[in-house]
N, C-alpha and C. Protein backbone atom coordinates (compact mmCIF):
# COMPACT_ATOMS: atom_id res chain seq x y z
N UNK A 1 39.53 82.23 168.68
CA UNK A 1 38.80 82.36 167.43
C UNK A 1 37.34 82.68 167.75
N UNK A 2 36.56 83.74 166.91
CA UNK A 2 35.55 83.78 167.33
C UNK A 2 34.71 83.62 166.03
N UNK A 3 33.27 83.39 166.18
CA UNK A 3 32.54 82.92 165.21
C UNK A 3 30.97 83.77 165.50
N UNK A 4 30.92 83.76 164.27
CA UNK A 4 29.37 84.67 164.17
C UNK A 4 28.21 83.78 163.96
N UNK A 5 27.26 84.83 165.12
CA UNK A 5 25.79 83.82 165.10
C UNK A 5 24.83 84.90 164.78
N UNK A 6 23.95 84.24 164.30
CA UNK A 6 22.53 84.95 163.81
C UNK A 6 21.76 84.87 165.06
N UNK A 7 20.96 85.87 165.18
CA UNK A 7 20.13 86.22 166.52
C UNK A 7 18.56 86.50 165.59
N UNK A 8 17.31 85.76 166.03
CA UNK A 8 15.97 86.51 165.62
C UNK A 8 15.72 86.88 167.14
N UNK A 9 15.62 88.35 167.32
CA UNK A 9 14.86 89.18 168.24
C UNK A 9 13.71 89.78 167.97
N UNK A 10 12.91 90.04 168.86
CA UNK A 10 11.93 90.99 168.98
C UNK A 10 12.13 92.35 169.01
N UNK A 11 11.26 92.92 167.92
CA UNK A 11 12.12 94.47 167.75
C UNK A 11 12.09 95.10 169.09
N UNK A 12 11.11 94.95 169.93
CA UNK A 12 11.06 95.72 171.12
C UNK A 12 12.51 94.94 171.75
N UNK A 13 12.60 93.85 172.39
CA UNK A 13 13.84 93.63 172.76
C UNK A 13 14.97 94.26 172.28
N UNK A 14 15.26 94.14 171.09
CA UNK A 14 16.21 94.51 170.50
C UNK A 14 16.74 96.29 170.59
N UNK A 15 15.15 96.96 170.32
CA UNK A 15 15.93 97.96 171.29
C UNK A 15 16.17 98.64 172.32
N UNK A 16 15.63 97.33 173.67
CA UNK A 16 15.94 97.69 174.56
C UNK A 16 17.12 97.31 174.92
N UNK A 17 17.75 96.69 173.99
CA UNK A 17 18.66 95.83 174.12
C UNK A 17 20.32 96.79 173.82
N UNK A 18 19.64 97.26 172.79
CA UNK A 18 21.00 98.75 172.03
C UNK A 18 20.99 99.89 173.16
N UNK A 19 19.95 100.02 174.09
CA UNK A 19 19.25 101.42 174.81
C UNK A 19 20.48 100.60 176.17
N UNK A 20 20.85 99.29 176.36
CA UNK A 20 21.09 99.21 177.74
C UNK A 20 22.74 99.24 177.55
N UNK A 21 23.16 98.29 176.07
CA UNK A 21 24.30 97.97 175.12
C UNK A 21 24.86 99.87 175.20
N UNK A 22 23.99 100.98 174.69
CA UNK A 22 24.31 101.86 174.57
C UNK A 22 24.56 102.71 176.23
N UNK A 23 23.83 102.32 177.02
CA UNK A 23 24.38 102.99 178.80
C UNK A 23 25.72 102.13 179.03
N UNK A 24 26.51 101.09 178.86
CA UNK A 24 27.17 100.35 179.28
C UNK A 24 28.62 100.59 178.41
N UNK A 25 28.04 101.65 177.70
CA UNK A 25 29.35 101.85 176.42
C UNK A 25 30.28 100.38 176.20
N UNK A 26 29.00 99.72 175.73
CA UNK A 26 28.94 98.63 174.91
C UNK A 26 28.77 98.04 173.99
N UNK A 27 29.01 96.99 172.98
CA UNK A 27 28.07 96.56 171.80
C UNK A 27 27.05 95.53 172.25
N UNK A 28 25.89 95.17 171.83
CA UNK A 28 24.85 94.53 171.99
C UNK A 28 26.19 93.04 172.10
N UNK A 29 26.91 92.94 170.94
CA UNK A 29 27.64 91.28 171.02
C UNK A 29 28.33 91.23 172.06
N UNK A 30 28.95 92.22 172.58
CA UNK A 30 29.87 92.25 173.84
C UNK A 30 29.33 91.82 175.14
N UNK A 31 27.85 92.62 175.49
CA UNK A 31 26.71 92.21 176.36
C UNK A 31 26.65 90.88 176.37
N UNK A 32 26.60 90.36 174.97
CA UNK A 32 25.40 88.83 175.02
C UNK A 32 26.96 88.11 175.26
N UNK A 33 28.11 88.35 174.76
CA UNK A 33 29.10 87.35 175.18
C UNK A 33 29.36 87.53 176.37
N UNK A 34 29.50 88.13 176.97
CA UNK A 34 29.90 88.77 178.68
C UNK A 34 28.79 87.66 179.10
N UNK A 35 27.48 87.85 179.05
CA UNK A 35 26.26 87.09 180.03
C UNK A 35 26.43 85.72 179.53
N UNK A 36 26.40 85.49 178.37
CA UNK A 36 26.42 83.79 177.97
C UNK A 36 27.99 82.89 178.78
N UNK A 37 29.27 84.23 178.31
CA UNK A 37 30.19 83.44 179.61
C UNK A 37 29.96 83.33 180.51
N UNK A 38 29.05 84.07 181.27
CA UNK A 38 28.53 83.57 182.90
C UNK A 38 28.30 82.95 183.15
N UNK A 39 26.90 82.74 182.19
CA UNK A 39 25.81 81.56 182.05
C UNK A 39 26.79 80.11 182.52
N UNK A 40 27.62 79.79 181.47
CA UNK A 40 28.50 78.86 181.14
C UNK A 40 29.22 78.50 182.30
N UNK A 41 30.02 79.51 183.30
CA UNK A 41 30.72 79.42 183.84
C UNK A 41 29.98 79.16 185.21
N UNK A 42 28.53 79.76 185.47
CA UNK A 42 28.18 79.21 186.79
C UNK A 42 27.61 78.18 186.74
N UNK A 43 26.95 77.39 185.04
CA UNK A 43 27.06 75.90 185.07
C UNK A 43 27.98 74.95 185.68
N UNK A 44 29.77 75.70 185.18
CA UNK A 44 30.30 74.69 184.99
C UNK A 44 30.95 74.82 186.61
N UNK A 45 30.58 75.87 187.38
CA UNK A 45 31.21 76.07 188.58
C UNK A 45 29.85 74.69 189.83
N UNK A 46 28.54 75.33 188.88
CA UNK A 46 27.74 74.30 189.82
C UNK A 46 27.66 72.23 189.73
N UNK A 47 28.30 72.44 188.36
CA UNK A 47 28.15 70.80 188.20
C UNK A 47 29.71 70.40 188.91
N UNK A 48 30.80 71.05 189.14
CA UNK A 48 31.89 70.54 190.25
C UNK A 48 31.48 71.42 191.31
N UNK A 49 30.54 71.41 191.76
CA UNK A 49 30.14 71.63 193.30
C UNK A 49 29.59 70.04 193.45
N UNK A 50 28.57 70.16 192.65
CA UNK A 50 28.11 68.62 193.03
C UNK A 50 28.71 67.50 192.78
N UNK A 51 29.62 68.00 191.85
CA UNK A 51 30.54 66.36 191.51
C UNK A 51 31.32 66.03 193.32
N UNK A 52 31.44 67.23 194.09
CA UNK A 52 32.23 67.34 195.20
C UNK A 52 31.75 66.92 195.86
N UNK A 53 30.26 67.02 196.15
CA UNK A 53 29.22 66.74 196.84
C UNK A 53 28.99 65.28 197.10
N UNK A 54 28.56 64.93 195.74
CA UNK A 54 28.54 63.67 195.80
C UNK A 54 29.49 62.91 195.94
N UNK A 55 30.76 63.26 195.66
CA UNK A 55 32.14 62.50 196.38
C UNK A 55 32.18 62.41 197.69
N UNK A 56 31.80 63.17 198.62
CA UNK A 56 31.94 63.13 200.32
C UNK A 56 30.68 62.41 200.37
N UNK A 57 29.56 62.61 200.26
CA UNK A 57 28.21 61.48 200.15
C UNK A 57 28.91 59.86 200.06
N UNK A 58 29.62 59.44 198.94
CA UNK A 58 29.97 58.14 198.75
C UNK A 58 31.02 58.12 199.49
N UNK A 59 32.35 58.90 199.94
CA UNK A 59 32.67 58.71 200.91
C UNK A 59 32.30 58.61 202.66
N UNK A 60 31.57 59.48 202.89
CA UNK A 60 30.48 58.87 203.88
C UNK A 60 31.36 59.79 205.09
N UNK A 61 30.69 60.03 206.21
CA UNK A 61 31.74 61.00 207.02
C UNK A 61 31.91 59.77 208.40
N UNK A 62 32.80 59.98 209.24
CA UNK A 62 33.07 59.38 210.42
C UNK A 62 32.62 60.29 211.42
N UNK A 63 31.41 60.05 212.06
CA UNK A 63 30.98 60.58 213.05
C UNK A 63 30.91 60.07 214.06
N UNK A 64 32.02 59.16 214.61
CA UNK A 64 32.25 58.20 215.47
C UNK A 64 31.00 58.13 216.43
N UNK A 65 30.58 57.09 216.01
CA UNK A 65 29.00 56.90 216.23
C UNK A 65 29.05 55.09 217.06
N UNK A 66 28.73 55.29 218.09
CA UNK A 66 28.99 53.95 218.92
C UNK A 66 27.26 53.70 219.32
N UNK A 67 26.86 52.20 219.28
CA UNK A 67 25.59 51.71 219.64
C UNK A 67 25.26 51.93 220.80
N UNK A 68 24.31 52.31 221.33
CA UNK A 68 23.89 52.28 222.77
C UNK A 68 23.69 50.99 223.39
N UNK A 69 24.05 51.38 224.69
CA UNK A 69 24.24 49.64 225.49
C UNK A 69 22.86 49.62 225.58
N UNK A 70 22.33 48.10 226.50
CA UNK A 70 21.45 47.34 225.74
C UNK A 70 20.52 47.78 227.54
N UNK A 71 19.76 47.72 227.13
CA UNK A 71 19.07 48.17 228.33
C UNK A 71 19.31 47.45 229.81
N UNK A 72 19.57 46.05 229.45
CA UNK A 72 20.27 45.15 230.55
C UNK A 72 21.35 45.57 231.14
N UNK A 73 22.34 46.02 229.89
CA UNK A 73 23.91 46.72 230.62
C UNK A 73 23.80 47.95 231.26
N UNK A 74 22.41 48.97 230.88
CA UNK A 74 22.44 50.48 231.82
C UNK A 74 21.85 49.75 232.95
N UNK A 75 21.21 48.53 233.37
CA UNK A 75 20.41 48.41 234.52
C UNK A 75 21.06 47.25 235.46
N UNK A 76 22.07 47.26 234.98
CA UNK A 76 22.85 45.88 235.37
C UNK A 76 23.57 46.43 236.84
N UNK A 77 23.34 44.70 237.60
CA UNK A 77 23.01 45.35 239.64
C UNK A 77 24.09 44.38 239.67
C-alpha cells in the first residue's frame, strides 16, 4: 500500500530535482522513494552490525592468555 506525502521544496531544488528525475527516466517520487529506501535500509543494516558487535564485546573472545611467571620462577637456581 502506498500513501501520499506533501513535500515543501525550494523552487530551485525542485527543479533540479525534475532536471535529474528527468536524465534517469524517472519520476521525482520514484527518486525520493528509491533514496529514502536506502536511507532506511543502511540504518537498519548498521544498527544489526552493532547489535553483532556488541554481542561478541559481551561475549568476550578467548585469547588464551596465561599470566607471566613471577620473576622468582624465571630466576629460579
Amino acid at each position: 500500500m502506498k500513501t501520499n506525502v506533501t513535500l515543501k521544496l525550494d523552487a530551485n531544488l525542485l527543479r533540479e530535482a525534475r532536471i535529474l528525475a528527468a536524465e534517469e527516466d524517472t519520476s521525482i517520487s520514484a527518486l525520493l522513494a528509491a533514496r529514502l529506501e536506502q536511507i532506511v535500509n543502511e540504518r537498519k543494516a548498521y544498527h544489526r552490525a552493532r547489535g553483532r558487535a556488541l554481542a561478541r564485546l559481551r561475549e568476550g573472545m578467548d585469547l588464551q592468555w596465561t599470566p607471566p611467571r613471577s620473576r622468582d620462577e624465571i630466576h629460579e637456581r
